[in-house]
Each structure stands twice: as structure tokens, then as C-alpha cells.
N, C-alpha and C. Protein backbone atom coordinates (compact mmCIF):
# COMPACT_ATOMS: atom_id res chain seq x y z
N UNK A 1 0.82 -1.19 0.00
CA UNK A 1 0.00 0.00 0.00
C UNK A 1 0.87 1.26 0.00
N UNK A 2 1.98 1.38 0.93
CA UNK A 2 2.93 2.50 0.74
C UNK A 2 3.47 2.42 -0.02
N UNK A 3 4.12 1.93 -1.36
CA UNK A 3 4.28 1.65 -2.08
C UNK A 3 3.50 2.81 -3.42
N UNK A 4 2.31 2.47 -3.41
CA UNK A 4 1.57 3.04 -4.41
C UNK A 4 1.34 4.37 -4.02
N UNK A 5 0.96 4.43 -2.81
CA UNK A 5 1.14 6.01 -2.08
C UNK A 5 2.81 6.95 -2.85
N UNK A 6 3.98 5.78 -2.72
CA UNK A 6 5.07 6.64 -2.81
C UNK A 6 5.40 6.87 -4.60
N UNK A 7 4.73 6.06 -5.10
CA UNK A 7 4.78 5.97 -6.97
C UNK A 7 3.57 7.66 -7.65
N UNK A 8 2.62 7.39 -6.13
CA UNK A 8 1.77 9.16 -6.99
C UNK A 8 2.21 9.89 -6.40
N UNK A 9 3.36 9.87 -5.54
CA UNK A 9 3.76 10.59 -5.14
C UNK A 9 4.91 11.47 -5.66
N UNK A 10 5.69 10.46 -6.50
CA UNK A 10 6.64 10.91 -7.68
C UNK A 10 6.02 11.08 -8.96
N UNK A 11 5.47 10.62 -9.16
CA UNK A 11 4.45 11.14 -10.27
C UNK A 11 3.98 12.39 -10.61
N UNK A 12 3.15 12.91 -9.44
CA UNK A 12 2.74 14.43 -8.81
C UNK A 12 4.01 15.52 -9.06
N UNK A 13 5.47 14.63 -8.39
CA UNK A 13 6.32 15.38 -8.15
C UNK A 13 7.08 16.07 -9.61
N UNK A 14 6.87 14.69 -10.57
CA UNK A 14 7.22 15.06 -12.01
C UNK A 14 6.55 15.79 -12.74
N UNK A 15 5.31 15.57 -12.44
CA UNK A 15 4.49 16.17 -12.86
C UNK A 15 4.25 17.98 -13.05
N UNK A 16 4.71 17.98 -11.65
CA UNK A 16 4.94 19.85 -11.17
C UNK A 16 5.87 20.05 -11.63
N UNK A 17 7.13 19.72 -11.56
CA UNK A 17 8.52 19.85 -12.51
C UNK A 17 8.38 20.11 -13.65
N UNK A 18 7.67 19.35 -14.38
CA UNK A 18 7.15 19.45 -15.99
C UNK A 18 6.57 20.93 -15.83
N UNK A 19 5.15 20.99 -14.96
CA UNK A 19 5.30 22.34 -15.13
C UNK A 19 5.88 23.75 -14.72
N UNK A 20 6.83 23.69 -14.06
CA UNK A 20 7.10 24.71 -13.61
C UNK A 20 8.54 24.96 -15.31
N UNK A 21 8.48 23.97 -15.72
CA UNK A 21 9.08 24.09 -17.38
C UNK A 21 8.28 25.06 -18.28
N UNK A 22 6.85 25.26 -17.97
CA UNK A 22 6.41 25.19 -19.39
C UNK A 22 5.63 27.14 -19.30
N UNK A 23 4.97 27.15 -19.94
CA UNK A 23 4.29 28.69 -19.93
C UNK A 23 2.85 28.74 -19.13
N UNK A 24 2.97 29.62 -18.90
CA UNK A 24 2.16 29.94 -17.33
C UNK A 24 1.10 29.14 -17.72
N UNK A 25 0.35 29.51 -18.61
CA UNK A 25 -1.28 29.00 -18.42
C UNK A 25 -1.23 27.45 -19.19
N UNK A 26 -0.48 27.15 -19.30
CA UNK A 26 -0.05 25.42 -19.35
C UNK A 26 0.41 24.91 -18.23
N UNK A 27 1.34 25.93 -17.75
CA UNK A 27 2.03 25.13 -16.31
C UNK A 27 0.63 24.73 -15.03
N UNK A 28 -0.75 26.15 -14.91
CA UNK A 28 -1.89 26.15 -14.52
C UNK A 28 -2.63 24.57 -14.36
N UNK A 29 -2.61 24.65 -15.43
CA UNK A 29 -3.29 22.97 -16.56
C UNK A 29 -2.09 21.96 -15.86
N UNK A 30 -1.59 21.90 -15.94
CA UNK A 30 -0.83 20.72 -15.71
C UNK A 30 -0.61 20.42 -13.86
N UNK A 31 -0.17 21.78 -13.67
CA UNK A 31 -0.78 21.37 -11.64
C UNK A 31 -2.34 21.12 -11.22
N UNK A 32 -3.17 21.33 -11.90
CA UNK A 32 -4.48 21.10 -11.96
C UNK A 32 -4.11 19.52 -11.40
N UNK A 33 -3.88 19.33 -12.93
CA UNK A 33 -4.37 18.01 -13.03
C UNK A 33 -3.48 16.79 -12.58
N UNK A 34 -1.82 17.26 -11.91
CA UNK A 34 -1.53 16.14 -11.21
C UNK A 34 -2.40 16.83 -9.40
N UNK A 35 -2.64 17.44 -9.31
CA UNK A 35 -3.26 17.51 -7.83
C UNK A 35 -4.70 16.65 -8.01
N UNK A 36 -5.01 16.42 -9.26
CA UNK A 36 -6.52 16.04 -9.15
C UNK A 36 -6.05 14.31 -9.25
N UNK A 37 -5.08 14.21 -10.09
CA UNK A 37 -4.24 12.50 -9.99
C UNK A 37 -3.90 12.36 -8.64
N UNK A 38 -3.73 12.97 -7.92
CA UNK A 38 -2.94 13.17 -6.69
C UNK A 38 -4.12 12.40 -5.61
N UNK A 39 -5.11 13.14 -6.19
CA UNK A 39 -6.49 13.14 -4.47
C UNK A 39 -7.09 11.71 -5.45
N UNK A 40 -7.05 11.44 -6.23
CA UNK A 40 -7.77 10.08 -7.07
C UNK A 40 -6.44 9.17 -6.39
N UNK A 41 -5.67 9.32 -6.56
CA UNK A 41 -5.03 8.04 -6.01
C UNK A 41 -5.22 8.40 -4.58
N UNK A 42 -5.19 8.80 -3.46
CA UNK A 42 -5.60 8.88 -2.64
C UNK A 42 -6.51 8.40 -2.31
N UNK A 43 -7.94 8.78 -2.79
CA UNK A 43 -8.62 7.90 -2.62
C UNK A 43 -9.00 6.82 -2.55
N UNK A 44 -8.36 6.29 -3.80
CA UNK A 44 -8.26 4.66 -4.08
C UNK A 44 -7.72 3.93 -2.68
N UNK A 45 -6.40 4.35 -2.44
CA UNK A 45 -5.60 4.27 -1.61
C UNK A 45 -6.57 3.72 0.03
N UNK A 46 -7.11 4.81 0.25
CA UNK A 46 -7.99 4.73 1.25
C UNK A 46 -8.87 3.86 0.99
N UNK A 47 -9.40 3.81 0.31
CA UNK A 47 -10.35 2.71 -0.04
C UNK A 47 -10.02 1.16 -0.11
N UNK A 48 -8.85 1.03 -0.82
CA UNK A 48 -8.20 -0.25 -0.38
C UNK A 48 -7.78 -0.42 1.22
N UNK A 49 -7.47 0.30 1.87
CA UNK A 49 -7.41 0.33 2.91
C UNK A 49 -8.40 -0.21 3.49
N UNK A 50 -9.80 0.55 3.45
CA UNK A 50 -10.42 0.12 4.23
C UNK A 50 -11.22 -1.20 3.89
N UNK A 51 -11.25 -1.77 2.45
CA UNK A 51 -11.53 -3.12 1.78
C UNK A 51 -10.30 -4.11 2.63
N UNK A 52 -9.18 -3.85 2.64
CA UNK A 52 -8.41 -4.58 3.09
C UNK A 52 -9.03 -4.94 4.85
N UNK A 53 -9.27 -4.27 5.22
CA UNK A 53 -9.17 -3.72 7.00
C UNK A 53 -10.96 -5.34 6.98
N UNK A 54 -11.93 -4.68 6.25
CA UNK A 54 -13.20 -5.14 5.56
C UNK A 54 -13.21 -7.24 5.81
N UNK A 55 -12.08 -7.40 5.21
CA UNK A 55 -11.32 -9.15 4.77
C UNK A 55 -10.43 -9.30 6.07
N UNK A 56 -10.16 -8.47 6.90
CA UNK A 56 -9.15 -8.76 7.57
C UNK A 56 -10.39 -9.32 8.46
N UNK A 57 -11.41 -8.42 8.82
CA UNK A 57 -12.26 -8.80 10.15
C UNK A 57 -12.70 -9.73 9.64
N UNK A 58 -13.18 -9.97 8.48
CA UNK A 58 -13.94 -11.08 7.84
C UNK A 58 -13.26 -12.35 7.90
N UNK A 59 -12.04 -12.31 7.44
CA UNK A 59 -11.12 -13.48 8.09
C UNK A 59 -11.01 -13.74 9.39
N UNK A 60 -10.96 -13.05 10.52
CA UNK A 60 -10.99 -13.16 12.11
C UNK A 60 -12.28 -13.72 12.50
N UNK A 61 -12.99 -13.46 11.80
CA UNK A 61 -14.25 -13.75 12.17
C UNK A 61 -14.51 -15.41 11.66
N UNK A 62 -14.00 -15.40 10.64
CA UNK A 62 -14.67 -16.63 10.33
C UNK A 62 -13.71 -17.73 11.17
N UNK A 63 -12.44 -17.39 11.62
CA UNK A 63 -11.47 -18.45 12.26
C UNK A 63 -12.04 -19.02 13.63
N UNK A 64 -12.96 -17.91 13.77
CA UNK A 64 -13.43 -18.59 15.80
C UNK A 64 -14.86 -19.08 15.10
């Protein structure tokens, strides 16, 4: 799981790099849209989390 957290995390990071390259109202556009990649993997993130957390009790449960 940290793992995928640390891959959008360089992603994001390239992402801003790229724009702080380019001309203003492109560079705009392009932090947009790794912050919006940014909170989508996040989410996911969390969400597996809590699917994971979901199977974990479900497994405890079914062992007793």
C-alpha cells in the first residue's frame, strides 16, 4: 500500500517539474491536473485500505 502512495507521489512530483518548465497558463493545466491524480489516487488508496481492513475482520471472524 505505501508503495503506491510513494509511486503518486513521484508522479505528482514530475508532474509539477514538468510544469514549472512550461508557460504559465499550461504550467496552470498541468498542476491542476496532477493535484486532481494526486487526491484520485488517494482515494483509491484509502479505499483499499479500508476493503483490506473489511477481509481482515472477515477473516478473524470466520477463524473462531
Amino acid at each position: 500500500m505505501r508503495f503506491i502512495g510513494e509511486l503518486a507521489e513521484e508522479r505528482t512530483r514530475d508532474s509539477i517539474e514538468l510544469a514549472e518548465r512550461m508557460r504559465p497558463a499550461r504550467r496552470l493545466a498541468t498542476l491542476r491536473r496532477a493535484r486532481r491524480l494526486e487526491t484520485r489516487a488517494e482515494r483509491r488508496m484509502i479505499e483499499a485500505w479500508r476493503r483490506a481492513a473489511e477481509l481482515r475482520a472477515t477473516i478473524e471472524s470466520a477463524e473462531y
